[in-house]
PDB file of N, CA and C in Angstrom:
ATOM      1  N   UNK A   1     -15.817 -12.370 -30.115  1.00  0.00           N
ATOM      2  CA  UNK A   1     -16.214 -13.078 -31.292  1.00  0.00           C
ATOM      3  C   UNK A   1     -15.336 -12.609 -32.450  1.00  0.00           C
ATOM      4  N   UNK A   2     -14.654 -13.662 -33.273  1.00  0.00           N
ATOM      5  CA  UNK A   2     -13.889 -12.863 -34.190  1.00  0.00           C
ATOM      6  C   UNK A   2     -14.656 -13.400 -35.758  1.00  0.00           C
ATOM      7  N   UNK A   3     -14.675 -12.959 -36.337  1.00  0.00           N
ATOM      8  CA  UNK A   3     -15.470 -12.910 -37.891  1.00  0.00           C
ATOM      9  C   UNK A   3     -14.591 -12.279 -38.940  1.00  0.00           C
ATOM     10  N   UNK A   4     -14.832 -12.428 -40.063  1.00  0.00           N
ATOM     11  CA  UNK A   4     -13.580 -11.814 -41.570  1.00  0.00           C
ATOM     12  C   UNK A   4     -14.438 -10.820 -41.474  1.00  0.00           C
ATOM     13  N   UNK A   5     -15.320 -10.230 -40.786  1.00  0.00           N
ATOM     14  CA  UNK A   5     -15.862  -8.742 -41.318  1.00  0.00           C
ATOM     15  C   UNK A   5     -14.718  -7.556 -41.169  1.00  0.00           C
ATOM     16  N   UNK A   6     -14.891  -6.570 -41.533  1.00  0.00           N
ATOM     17  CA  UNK A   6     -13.952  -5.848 -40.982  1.00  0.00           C
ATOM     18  C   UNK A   6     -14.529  -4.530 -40.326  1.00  0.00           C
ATOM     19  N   UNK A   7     -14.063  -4.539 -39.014  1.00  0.00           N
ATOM     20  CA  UNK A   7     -14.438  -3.964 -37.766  1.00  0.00           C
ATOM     21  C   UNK A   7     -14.851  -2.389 -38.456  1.00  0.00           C
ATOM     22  N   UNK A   8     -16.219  -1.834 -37.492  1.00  0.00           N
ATOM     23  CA  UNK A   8     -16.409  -0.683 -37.668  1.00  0.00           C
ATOM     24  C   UNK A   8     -16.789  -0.287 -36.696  1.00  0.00           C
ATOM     25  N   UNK A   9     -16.922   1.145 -36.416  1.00  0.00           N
ATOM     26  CA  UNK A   9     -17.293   2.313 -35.554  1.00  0.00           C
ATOM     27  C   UNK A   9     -15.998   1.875 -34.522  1.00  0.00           C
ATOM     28  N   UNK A  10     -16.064   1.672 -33.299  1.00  0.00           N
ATOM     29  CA  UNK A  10     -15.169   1.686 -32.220  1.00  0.00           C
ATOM     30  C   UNK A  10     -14.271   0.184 -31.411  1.00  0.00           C
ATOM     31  N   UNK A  11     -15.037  -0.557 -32.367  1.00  0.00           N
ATOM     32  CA  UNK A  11     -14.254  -1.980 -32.605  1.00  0.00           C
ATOM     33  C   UNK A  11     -12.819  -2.056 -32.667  1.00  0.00           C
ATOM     34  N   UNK A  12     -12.388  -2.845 -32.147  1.00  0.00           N
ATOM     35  CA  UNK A  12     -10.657  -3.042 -31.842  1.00  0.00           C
ATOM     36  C   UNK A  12     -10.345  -4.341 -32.907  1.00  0.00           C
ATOM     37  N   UNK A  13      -9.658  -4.713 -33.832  1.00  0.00           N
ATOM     38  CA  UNK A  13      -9.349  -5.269 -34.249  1.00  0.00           C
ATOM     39  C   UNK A  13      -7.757  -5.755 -33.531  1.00  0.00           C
ATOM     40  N   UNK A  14      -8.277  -7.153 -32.733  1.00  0.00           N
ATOM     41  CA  UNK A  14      -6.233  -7.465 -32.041  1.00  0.00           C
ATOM     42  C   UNK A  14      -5.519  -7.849 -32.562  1.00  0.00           C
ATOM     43  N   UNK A  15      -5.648  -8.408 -33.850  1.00  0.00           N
ATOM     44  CA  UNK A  15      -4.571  -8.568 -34.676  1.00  0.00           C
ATOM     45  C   UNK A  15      -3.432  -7.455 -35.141  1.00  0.00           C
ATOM     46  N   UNK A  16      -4.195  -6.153 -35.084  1.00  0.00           N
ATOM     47  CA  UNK A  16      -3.308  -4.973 -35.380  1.00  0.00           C
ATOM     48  C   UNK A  16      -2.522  -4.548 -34.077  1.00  0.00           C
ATOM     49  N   UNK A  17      -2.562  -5.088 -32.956  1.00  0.00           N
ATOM     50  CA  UNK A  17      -2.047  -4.747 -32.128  1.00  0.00           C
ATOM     51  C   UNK A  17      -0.219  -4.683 -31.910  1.00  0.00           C
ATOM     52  N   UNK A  18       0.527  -4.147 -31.936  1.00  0.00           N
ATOM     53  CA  UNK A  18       1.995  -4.155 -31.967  1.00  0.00           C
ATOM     54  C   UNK A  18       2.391  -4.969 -30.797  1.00  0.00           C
ATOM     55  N   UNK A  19       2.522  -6.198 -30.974  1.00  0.00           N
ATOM     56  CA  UNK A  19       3.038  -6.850 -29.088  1.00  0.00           C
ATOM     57  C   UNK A  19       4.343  -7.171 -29.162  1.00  0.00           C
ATOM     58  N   UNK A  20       5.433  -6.701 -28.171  1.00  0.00           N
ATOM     59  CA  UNK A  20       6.508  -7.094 -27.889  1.00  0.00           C
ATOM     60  C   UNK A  20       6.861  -8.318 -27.983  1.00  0.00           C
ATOM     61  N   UNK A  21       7.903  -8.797 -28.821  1.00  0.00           N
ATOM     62  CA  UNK A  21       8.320 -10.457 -28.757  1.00  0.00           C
ATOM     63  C   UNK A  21       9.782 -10.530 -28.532  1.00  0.00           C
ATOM     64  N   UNK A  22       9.579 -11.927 -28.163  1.00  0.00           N
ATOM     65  CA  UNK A  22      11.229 -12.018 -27.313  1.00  0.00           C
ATOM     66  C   UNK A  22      12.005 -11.599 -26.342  1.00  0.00           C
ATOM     67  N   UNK A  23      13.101 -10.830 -25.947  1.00  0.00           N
ATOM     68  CA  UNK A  23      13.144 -10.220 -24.762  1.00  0.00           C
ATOM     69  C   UNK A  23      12.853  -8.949 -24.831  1.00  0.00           C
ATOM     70  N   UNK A  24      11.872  -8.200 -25.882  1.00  0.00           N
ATOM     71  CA  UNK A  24      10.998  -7.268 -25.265  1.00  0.00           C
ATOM     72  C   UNK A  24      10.142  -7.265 -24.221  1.00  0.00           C
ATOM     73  N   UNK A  25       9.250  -8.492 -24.568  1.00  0.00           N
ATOM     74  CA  UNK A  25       8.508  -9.138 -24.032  1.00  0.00           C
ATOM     75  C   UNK A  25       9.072  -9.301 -22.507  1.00  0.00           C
ATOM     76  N   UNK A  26       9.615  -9.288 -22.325  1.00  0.00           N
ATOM     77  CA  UNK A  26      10.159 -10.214 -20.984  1.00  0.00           C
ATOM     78  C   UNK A  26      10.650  -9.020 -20.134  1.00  0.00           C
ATOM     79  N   UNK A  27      11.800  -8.324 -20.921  1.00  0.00           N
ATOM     80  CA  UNK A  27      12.047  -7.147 -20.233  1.00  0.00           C
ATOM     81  C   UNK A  27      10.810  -6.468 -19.514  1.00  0.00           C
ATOM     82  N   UNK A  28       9.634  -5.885 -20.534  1.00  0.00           N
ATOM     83  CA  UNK A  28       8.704  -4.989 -19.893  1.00  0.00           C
ATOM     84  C   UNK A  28       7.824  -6.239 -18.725  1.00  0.00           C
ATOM     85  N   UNK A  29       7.911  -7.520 -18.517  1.00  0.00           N
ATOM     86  CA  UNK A  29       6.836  -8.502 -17.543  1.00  0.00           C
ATOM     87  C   UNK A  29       8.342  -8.277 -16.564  1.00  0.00           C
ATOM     88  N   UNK A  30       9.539  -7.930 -16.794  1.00  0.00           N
ATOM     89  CA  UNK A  30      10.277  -7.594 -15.609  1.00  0.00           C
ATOM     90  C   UNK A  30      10.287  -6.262 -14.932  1.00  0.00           C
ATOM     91  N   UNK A  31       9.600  -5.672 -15.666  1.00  0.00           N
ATOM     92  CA  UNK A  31      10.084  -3.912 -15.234  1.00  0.00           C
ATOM     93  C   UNK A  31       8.737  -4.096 -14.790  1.00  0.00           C
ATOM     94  N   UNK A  32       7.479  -4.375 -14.957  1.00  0.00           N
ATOM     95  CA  UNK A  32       6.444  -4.257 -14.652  1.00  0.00           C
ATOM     96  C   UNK A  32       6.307  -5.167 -13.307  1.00  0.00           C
ATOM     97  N   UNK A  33       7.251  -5.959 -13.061  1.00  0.00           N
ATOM     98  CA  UNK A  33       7.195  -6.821 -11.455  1.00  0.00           C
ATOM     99  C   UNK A  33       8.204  -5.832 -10.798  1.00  0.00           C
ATOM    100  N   UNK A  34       8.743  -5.226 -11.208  1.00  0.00           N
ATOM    101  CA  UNK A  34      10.199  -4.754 -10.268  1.00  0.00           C
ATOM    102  C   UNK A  34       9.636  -2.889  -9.855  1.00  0.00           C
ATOM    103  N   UNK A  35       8.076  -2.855 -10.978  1.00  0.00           N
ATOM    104  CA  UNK A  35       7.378  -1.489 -10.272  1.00  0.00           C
ATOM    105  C   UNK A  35       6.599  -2.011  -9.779  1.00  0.00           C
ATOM    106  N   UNK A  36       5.752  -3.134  -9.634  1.00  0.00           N
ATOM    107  CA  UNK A  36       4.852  -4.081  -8.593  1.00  0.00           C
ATOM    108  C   UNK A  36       5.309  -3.851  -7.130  1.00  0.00           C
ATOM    109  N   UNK A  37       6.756  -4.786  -7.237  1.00  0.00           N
ATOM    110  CA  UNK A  37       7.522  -4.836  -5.750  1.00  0.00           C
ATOM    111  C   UNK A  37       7.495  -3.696  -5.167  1.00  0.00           C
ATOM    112  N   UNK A  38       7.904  -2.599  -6.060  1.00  0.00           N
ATOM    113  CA  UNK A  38       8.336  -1.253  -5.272  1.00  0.00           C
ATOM    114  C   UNK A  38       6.755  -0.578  -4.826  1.00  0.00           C
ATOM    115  N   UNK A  39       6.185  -0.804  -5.589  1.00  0.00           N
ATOM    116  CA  UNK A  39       4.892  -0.278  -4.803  1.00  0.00           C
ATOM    117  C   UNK A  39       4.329  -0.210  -3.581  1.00  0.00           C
ATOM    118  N   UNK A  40       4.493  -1.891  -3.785  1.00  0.00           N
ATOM    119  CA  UNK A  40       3.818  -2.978  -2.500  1.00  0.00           C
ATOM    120  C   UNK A  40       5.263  -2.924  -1.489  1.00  0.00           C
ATOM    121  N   UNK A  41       6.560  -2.221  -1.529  1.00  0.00           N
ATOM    122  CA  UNK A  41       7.246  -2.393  -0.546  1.00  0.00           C
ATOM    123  C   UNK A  41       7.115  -0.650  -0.233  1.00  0.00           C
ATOM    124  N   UNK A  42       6.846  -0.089  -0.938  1.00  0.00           N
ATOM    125  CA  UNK A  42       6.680   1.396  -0.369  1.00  0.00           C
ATOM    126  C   UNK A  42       5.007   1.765   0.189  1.00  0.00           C
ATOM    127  N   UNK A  43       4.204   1.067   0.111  1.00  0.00           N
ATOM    128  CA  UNK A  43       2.917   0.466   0.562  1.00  0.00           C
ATOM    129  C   UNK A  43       3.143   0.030   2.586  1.00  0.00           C
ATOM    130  N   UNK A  44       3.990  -0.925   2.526  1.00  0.00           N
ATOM    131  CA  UNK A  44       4.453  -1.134   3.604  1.00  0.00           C
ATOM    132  C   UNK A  44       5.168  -0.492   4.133  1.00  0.00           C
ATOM    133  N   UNK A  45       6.035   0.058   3.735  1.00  0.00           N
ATOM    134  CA  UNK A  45       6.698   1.273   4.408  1.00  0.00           C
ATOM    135  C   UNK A  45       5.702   2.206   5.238  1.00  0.00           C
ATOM    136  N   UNK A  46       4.741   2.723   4.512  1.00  0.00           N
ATOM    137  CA  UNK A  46       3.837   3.694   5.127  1.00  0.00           C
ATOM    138  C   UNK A  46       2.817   3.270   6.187  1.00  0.00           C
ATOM    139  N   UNK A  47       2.907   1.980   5.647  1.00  0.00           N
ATOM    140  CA  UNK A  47       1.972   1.273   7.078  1.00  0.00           C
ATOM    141  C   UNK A  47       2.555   1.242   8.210  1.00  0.00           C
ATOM    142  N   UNK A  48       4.384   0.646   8.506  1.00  0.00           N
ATOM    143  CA  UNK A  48       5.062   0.684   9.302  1.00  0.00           C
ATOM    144  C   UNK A  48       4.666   1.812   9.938  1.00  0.00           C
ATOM    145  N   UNK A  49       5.453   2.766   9.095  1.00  0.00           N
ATOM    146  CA  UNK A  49       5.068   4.350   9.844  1.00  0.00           C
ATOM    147  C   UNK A  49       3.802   4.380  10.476  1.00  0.00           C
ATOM    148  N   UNK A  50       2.649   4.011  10.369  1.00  0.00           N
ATOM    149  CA  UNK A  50       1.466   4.654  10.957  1.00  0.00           C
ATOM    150  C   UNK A  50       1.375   3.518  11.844  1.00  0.00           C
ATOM    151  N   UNK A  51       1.808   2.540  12.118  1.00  0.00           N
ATOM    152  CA  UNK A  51       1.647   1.555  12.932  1.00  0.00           C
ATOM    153  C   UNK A  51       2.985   2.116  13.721  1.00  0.00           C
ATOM    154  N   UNK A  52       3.416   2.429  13.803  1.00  0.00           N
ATOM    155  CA  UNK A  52       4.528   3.128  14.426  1.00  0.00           C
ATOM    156  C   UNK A  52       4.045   4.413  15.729  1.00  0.00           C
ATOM    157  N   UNK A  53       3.236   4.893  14.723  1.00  0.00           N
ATOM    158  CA  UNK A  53       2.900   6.688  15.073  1.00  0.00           C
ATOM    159  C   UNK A  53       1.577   6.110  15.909  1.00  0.00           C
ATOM    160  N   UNK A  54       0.511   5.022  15.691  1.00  0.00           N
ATOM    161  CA  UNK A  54      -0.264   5.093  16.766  1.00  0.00           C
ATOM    162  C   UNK A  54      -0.395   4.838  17.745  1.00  0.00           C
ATOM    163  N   UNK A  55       0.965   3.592  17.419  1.00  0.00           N
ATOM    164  CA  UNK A  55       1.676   2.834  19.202  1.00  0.00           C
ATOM    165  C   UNK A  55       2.171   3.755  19.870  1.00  0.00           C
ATOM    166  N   UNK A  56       3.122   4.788  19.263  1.00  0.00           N
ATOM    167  CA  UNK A  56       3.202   5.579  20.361  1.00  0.00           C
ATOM    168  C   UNK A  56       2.612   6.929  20.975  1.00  0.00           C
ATOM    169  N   UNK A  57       1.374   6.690  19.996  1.00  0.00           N
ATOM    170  CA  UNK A  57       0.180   7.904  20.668  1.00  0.00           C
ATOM    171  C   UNK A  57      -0.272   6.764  21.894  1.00  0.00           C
ATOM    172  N   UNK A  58      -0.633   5.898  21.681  1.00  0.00           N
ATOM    173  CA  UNK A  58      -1.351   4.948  22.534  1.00  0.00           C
ATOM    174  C   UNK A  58      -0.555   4.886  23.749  1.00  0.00           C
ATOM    175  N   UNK A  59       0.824   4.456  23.594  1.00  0.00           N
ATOM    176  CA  UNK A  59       1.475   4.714  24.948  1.00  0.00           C
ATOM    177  C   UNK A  59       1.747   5.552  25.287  1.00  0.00           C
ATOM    178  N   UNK A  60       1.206   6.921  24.929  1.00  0.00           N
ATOM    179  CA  UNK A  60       1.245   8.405  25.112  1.00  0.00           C
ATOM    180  C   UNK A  60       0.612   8.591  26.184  1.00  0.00           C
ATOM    181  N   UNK A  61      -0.876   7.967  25.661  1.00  0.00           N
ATOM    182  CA  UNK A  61      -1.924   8.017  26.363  1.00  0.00           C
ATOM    183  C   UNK A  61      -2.286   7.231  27.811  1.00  0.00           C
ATOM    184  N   UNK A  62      -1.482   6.254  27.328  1.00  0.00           N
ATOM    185  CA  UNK A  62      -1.545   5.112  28.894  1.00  0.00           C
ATOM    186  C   UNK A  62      -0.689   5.686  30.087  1.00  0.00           C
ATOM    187  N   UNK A  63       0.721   6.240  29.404  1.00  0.00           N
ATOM    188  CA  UNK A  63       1.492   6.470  30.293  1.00  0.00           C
ATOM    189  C   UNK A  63       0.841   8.016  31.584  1.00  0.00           C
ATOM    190  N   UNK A  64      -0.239   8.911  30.037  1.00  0.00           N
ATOM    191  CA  UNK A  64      -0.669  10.241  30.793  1.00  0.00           C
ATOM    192  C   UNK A  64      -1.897   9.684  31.537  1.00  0.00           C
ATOM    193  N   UNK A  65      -2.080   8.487  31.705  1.00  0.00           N
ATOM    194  CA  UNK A  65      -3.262   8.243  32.463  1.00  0.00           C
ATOM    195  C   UNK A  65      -2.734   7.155  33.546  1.00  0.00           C
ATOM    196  N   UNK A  66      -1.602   6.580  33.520  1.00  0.00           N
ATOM    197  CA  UNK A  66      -1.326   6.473  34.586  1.00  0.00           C
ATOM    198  C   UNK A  66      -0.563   7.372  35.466  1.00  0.00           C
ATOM    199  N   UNK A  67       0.042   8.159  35.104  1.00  0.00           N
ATOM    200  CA  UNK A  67       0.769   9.592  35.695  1.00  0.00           C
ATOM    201  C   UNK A  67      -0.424  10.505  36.670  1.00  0.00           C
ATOM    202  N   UNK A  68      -1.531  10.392  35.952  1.00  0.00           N
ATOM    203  CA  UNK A  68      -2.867  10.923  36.532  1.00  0.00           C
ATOM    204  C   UNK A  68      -2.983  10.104  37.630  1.00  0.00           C
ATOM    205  N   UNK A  69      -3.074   9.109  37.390  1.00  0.00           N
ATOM    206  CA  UNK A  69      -3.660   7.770  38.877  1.00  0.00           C
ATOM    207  C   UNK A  69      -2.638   7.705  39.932  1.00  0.00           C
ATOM    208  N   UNK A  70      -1.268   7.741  39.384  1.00  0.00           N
ATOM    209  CA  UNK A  70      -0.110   7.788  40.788  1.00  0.00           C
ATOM    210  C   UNK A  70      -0.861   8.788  41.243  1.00  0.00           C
ATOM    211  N   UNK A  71      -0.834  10.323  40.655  1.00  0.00           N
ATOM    212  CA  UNK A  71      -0.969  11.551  41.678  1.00  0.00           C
ATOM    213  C   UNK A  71      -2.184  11.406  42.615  1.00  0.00           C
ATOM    214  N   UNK A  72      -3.099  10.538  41.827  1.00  0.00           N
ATOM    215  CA  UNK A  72      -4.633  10.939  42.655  1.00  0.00           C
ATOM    216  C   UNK A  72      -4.258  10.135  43.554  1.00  0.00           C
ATOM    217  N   UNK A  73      -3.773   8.620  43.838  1.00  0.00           N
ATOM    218  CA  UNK A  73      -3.493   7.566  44.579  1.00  0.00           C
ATOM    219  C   UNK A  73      -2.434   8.145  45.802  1.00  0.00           C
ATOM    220  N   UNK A  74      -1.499   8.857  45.460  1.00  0.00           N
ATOM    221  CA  UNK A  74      -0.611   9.861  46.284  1.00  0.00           C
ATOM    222  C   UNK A  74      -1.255  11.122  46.954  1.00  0.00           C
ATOM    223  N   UNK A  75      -2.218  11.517  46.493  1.00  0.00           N
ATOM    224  CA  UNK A  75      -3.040  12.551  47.437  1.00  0.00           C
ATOM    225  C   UNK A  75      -3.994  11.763  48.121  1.00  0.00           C
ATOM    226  N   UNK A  76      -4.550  10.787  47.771  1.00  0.00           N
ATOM    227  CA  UNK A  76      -5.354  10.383  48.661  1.00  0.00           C
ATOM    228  C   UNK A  76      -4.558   9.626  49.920  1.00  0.00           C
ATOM    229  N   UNK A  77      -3.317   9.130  49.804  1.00  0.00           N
ATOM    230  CA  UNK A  77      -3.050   8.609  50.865  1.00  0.00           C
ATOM    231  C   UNK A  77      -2.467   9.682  51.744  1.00  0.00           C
ATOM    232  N   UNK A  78      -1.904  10.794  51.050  1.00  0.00           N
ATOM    233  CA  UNK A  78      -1.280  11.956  52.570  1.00  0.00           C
ATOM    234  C   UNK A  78      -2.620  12.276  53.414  1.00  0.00           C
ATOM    235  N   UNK A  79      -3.719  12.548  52.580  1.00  0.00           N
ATOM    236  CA  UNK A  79      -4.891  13.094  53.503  1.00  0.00           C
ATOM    237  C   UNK A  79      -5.188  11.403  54.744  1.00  0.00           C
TER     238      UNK A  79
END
């Protein structure tokens, strides 16, 4: 709500606000997308990695459990 009173206790008046114009303006809505990107591409980065690191726990795990089944499948047939 804006009114000619003039603001008290913890009230923000936005007219006093200092806002960038022209290619201030523009510069900081570019620097502020170009630390967006890097976020969200170093975001993905780390996902890679852990999508990385559990595939090959997982085929860690398949491979030590089929390594288990040859041997048992190989002792049971010498007996």
């Amino acid at each position: 709500m804006i009114t000619n009173e003039r603001p008290q206790g913890n009230e923000w008046n936005v007219k006093s606000y200092a806002r960038p114009k022209g290619t201030a303006a523009m510069l900081l809505q570019e620097e502020l997308a170009r630390a967006r990107m890097r976020e969200s591409q170093r975001v993905a980065a780390e996902s890679r990695i852990a999508r990385r690191l559990s595939s090959a726990r997982r085929w860690e795990r398949l491979a030590h459990w089929t390594s288990r089944r040859a041997a048992r499948a190989a002792s049971l047939q010498v007996n």
